[in-house]
C-alpha atoms as a PDB file:
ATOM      1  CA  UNK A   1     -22.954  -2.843-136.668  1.00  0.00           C
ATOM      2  CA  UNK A   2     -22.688  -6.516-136.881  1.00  0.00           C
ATOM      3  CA  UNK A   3     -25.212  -9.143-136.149  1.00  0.00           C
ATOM      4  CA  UNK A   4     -25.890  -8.842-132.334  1.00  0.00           C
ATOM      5  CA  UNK A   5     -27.239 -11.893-130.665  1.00  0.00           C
ATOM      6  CA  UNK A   6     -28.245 -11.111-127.324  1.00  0.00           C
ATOM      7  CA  UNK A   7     -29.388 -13.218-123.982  1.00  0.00           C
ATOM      8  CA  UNK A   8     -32.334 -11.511-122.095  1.00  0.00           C
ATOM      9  CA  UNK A   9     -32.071 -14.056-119.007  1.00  0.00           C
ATOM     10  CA  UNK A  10     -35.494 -12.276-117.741  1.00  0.00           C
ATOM     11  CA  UNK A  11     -35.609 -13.435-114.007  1.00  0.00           C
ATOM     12  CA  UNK A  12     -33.431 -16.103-113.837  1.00  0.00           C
ATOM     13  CA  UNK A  13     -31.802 -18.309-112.908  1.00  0.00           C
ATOM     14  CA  UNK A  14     -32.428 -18.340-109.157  1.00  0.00           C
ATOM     15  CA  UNK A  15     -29.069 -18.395-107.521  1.00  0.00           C
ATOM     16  CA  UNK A  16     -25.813 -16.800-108.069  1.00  0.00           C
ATOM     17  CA  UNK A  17     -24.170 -20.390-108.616  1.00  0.00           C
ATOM     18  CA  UNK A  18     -26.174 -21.617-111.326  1.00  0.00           C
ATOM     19  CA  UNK A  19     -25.412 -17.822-113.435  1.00  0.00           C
ATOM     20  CA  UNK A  20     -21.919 -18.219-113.085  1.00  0.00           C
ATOM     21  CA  UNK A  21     -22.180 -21.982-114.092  1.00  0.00           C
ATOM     22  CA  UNK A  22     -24.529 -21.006-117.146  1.00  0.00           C
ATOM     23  CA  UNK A  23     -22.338 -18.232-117.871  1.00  0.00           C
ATOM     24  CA  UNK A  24     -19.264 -20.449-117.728  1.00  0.00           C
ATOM     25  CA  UNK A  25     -20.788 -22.712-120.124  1.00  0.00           C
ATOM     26  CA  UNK A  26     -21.366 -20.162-122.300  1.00  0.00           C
ATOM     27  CA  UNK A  27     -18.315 -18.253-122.610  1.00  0.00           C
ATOM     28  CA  UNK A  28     -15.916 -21.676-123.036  1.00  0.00           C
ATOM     29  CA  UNK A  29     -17.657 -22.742-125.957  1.00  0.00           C
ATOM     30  CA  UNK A  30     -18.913 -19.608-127.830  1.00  0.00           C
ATOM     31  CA  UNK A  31     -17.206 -18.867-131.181  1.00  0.00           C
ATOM     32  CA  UNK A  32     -19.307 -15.752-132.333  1.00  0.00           C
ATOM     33  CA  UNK A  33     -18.229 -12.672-130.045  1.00  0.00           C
ATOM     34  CA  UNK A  34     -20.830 -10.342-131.289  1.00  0.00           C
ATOM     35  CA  UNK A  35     -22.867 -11.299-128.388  1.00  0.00           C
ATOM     36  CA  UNK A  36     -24.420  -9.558-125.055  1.00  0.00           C
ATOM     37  CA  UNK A  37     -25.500 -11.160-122.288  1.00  0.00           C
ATOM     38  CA  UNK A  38     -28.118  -9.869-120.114  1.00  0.00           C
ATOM     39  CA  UNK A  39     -28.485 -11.668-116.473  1.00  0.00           C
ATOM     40  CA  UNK A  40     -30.498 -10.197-113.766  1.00  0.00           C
ATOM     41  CA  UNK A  41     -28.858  -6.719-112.368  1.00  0.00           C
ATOM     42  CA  UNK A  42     -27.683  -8.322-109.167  1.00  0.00           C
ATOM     43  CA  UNK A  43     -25.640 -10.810-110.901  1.00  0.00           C
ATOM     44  CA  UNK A  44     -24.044  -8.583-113.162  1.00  0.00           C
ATOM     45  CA  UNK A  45     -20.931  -7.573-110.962  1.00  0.00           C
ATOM     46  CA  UNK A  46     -19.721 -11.621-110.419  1.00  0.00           C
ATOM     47  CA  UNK A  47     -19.948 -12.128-114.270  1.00  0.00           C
ATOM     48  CA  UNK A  48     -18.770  -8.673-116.256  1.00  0.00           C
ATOM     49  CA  UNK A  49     -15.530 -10.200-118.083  1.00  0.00           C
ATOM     50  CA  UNK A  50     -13.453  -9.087-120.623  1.00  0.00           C
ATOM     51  CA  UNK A  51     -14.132 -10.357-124.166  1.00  0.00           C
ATOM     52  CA  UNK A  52     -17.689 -10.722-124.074  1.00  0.00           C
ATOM     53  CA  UNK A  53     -20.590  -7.670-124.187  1.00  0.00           C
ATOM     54  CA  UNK A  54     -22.843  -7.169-121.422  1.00  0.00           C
ATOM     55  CA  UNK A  55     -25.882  -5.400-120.405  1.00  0.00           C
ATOM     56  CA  UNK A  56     -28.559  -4.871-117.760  1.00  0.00           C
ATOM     57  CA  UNK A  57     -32.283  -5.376-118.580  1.00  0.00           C
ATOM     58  CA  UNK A  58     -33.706  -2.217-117.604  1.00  0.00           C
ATOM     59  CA  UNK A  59     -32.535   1.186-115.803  1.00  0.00           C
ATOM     60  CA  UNK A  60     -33.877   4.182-114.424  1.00  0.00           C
ATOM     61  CA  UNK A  61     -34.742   7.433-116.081  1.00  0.00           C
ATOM     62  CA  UNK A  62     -32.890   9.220-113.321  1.00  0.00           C
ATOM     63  CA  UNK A  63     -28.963   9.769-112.909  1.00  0.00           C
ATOM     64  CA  UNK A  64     -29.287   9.132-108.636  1.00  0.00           C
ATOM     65  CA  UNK A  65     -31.900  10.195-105.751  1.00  0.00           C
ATOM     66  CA  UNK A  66     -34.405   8.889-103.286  1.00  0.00           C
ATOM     67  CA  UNK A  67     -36.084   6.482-105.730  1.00  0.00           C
ATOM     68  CA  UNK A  68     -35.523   3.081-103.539  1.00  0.00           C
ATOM     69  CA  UNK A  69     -35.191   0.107-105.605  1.00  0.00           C
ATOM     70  CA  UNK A  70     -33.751   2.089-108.711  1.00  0.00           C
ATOM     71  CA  UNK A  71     -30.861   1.126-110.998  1.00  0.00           C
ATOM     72  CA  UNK A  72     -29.618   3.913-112.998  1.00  0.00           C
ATOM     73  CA  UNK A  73     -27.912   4.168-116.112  1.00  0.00           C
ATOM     74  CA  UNK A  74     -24.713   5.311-114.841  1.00  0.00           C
ATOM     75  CA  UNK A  75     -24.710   2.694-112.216  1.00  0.00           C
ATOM     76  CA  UNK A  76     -25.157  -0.098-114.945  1.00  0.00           C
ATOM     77  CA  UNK A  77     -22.273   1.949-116.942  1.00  0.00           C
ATOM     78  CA  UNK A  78     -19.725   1.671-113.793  1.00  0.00           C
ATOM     79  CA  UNK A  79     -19.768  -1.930-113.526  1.00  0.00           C
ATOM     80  CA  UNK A  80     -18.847  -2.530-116.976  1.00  0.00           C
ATOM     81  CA  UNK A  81     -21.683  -3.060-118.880  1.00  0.00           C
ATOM     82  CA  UNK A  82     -22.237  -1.562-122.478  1.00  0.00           C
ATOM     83  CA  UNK A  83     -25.842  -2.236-123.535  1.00  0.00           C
ATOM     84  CA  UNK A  84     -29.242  -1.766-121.792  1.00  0.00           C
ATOM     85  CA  UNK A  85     -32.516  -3.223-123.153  1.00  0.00           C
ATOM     86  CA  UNK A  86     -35.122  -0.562-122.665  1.00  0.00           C
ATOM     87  CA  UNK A  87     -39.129  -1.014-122.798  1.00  0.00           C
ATOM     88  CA  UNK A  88     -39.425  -4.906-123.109  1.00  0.00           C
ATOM     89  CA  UNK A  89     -42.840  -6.474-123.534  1.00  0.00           C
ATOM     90  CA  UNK A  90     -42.928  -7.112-120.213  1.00  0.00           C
ATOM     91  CA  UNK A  91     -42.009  -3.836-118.746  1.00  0.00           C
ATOM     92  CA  UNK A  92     -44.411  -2.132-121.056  1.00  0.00           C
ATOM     93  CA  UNK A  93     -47.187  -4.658-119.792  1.00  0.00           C
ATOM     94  CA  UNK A  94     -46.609  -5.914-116.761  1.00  0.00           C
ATOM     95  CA  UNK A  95     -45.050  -3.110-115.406  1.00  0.00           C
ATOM     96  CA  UNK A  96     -47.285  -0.257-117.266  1.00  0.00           C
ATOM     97  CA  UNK A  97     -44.008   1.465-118.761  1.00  0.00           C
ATOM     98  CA  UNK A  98     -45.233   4.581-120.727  1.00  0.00           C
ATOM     99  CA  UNK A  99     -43.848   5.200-124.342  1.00  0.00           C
ATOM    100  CA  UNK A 100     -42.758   8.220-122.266  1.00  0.00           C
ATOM    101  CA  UNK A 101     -41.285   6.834-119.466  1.00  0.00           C
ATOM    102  CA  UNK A 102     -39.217   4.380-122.174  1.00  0.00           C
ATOM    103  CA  UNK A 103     -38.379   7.803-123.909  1.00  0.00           C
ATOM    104  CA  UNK A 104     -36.735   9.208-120.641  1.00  0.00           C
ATOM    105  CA  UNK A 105     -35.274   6.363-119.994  1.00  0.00           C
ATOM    106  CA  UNK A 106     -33.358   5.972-123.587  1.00  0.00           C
ATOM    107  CA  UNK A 107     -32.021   9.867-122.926  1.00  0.00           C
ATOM    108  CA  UNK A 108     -30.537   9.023-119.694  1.00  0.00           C
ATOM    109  CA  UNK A 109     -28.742   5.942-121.011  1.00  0.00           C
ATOM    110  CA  UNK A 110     -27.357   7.338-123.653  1.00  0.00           C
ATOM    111  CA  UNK A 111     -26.078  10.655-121.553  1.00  0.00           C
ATOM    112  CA  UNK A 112     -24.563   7.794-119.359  1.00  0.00           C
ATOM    113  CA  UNK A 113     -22.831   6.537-122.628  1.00  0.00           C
ATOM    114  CA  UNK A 114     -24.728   3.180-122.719  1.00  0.00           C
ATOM    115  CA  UNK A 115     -26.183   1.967-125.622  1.00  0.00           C
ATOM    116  CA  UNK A 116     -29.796   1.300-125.694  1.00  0.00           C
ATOM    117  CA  UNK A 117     -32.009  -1.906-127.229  1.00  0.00           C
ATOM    118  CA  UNK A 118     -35.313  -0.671-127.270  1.00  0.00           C
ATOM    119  CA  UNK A 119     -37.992  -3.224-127.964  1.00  0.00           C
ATOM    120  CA  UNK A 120     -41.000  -2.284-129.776  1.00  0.00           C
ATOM    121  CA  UNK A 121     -44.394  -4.546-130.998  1.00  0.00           C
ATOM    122  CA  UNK A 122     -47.797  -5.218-130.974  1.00  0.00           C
ATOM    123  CA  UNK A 123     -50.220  -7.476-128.855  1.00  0.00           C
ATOM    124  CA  UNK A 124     -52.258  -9.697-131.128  1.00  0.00           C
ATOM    125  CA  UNK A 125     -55.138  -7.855-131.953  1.00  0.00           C
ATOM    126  CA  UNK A 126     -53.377  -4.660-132.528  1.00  0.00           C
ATOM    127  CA  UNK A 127     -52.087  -2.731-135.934  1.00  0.00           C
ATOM    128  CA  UNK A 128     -48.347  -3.991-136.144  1.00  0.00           C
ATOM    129  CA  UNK A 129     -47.280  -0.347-137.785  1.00  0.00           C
ATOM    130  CA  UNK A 130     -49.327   1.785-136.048  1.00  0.00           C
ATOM    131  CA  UNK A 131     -48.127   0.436-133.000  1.00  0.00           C
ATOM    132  CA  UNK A 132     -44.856   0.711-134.173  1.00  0.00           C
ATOM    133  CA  UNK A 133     -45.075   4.197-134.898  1.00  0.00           C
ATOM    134  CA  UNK A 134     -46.283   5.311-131.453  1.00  0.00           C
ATOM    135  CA  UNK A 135     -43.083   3.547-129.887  1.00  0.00           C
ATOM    136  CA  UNK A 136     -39.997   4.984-132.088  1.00  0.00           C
ATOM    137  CA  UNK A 137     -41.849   8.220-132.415  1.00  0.00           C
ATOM    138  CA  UNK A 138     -38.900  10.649-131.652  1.00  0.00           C
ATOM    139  CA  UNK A 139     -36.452   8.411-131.214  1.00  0.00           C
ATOM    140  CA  UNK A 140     -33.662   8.700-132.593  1.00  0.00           C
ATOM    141  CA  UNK A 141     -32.390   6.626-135.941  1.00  0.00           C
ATOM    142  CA  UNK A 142     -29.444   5.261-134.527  1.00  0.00           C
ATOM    143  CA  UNK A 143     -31.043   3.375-131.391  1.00  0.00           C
ATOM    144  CA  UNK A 144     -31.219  -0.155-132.111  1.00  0.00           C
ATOM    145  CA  UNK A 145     -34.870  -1.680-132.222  1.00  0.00           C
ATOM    146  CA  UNK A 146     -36.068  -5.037-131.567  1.00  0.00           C
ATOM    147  CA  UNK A 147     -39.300  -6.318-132.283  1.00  0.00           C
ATOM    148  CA  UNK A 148     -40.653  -8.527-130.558  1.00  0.00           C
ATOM    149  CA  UNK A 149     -44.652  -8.758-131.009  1.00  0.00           C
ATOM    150  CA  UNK A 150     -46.319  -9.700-127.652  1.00  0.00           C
ATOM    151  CA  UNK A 151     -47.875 -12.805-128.612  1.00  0.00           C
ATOM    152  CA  UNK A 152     -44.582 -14.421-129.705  1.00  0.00           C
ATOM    153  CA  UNK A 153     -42.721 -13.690-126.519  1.00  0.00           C
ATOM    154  CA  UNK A 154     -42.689 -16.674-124.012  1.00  0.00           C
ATOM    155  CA  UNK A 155     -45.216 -18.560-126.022  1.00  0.00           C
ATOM    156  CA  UNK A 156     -43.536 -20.638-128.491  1.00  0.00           C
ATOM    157  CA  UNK A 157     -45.203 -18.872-131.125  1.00  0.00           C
ATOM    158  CA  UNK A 158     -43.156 -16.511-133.796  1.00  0.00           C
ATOM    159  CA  UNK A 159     -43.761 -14.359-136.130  1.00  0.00           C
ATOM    160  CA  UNK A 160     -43.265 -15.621-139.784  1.00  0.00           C
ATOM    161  CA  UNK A 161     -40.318 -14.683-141.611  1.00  0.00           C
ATOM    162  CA  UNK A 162     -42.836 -12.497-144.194  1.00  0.00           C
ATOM    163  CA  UNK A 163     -44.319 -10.677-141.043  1.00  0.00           C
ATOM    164  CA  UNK A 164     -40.534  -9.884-139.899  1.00  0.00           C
ATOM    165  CA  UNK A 165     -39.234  -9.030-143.652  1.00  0.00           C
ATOM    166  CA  UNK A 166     -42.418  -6.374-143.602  1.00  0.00           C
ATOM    167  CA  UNK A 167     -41.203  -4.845-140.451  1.00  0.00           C
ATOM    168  CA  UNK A 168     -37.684  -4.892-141.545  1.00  0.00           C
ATOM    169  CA  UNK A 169     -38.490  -2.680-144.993  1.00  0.00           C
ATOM    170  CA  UNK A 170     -41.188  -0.540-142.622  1.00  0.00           C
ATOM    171  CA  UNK A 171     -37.799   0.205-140.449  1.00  0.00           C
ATOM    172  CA  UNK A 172     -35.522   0.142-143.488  1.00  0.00           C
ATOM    173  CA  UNK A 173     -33.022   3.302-142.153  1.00  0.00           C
ATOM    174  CA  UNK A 174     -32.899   1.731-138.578  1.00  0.00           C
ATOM    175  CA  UNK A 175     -30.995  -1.554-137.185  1.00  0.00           C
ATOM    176  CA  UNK A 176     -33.735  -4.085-136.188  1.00  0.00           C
ATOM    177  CA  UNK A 177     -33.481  -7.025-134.176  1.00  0.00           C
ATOM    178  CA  UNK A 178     -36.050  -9.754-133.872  1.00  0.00           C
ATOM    179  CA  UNK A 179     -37.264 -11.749-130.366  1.00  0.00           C
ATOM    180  CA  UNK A 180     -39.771 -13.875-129.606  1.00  0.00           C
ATOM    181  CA  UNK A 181     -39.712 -17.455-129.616  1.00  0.00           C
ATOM    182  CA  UNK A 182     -35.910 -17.617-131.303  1.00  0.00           C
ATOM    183  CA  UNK A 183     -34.237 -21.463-131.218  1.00  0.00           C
ATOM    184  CA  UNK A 184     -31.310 -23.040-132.979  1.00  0.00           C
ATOM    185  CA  UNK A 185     -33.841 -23.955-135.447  1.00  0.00           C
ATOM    186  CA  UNK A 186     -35.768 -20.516-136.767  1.00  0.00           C
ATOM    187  CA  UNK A 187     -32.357 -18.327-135.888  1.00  0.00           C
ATOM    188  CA  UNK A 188     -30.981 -18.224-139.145  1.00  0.00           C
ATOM    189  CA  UNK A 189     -34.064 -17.641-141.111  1.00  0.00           C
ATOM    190  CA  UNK A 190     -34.683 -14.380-139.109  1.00  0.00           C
ATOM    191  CA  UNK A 191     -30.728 -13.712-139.011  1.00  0.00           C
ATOM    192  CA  UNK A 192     -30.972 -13.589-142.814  1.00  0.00           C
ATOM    193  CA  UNK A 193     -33.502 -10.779-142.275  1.00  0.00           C
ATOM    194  CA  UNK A 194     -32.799  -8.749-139.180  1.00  0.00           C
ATOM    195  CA  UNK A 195     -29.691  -7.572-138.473  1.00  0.00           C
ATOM    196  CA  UNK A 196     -29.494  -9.552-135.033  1.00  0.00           C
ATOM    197  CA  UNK A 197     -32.301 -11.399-132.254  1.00  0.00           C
ATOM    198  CA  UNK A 198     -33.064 -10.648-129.006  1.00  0.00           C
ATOM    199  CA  UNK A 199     -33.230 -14.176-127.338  1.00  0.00           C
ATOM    200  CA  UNK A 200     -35.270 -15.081-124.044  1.00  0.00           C
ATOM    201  CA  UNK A 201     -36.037 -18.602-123.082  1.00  0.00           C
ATOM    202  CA  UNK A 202     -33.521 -20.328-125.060  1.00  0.00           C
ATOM    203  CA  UNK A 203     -30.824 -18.217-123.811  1.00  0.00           C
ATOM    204  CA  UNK A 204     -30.892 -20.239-120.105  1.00  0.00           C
ATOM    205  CA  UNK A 205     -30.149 -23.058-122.447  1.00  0.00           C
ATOM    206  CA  UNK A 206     -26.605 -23.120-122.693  1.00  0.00           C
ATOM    207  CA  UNK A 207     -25.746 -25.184-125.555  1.00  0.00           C
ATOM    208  CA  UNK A 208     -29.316 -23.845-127.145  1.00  0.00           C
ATOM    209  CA  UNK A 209     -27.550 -20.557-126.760  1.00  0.00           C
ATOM    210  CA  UNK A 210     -24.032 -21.598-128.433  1.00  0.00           C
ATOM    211  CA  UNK A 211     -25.725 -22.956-131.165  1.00  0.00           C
ATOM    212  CA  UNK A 212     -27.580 -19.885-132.032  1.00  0.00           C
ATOM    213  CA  UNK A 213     -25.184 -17.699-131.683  1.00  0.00           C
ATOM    214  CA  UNK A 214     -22.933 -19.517-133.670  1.00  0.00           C
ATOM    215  CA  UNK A 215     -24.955 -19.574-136.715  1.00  0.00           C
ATOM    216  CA  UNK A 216     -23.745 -16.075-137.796  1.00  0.00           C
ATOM    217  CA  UNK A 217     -19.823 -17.777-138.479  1.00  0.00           C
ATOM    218  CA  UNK A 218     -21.880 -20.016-141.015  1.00  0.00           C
ATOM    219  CA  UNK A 219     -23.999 -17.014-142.860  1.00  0.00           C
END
């Protein structure tokens, strides 16, 4: 797998006009292509292009039913997309997502042939590897992982390349991405490490964005 660099664009932006316009942005100036971006689910359908990855920021854990609000796997499949980011921070907090749940959720993307970036990390009082071991416990070697500890996500605060070269030799026979408080500025150090970042805030920064992602044609 090569370096991914991908665009979690959380809950944002607020219209349709300004995605396609950040999009646009985007997609004219990029050089790397090894990247995914992630917009809100109800964007998805006006953006999905050829020649650039895409992916939905969470899905169900069922195929179809009566679960109102729900966006499944195979739904997120149909429209184009090829990656789904599983178990973020946020979900896992916020939302009270169960390793469990996160577990069911990674077996019904992949039977929908998606391919899953499951985040894993620890909140700031917390063991970083036992934590670590609860989340990828039974999952499978070849799901991608991104770590992303809680107290680095939204905060301007990240964790030091030593922290992230200690989880990258914990996970040594897995592909590991970093997130949490990634600019044009820190990218490459962790790039040199992990084999790709998971990218929140800066991502809605177009040329923020380009310039990140465009460090992998220098390395």
């Amino acid at each position: 797998m090569n370096s991914l660099i991908i665009a979690n664009w959380k809950c944002n932006p607020a219209t349709l006009k300004e995605a396609q316009e950040l999009f646009s942005e985007i997609k004219e100036n990029i050089i790397n292509k090894d990247i995914v971006i992630c917009p809100p689910s109800i964007f998805l359908p006006s953006l999905i292009c050829d020649g650039i990855n895409f992916g939905a920021q969470n899905c169900f854990w069922k195929e179809s039913g009566a679960y109102t609000g729900e966006v499944s796997p195979q739904m997120i499949k149909s429209i184009g997309c090829k990656y789904v980011i599983i178990g973020h921070s946020e979900r896992r907090t916020i939302f009270n997502e169960s390793n469990d749940e996160i577990k069911s959720k990674i077996k019904q993307a992949k039977k929908a042939g998606l391919i899953p970036i499951v985040c894993i990390g620890e909140s700031k009082n917390q063991n970083t590897f036992e934590i670590i071991e609860e989340q990828i416990k039974d999952i499978e070697k070849d799901i991608i992982l991104a770590y992303e500890p809680l107290w680095a996500i939204g905060t301007g605060e990240n964790a030091s390349i030593d922290k992230v070269r200690e989880v990258r030799e914990y996970l040594k026979d897995r592909k590991v991405l970093y997130g949490g408080s990634v600019n044009s500025q820190n990218a490459k150090d962790y790039l040199e490490i992990a084999d790709g970042l998971l990218i929140g805030g800066a991502s809605l920064n177009a040329k923020e964005f380009i310039k990140i992602s465009n460090i992998l044609c220098d390395i």
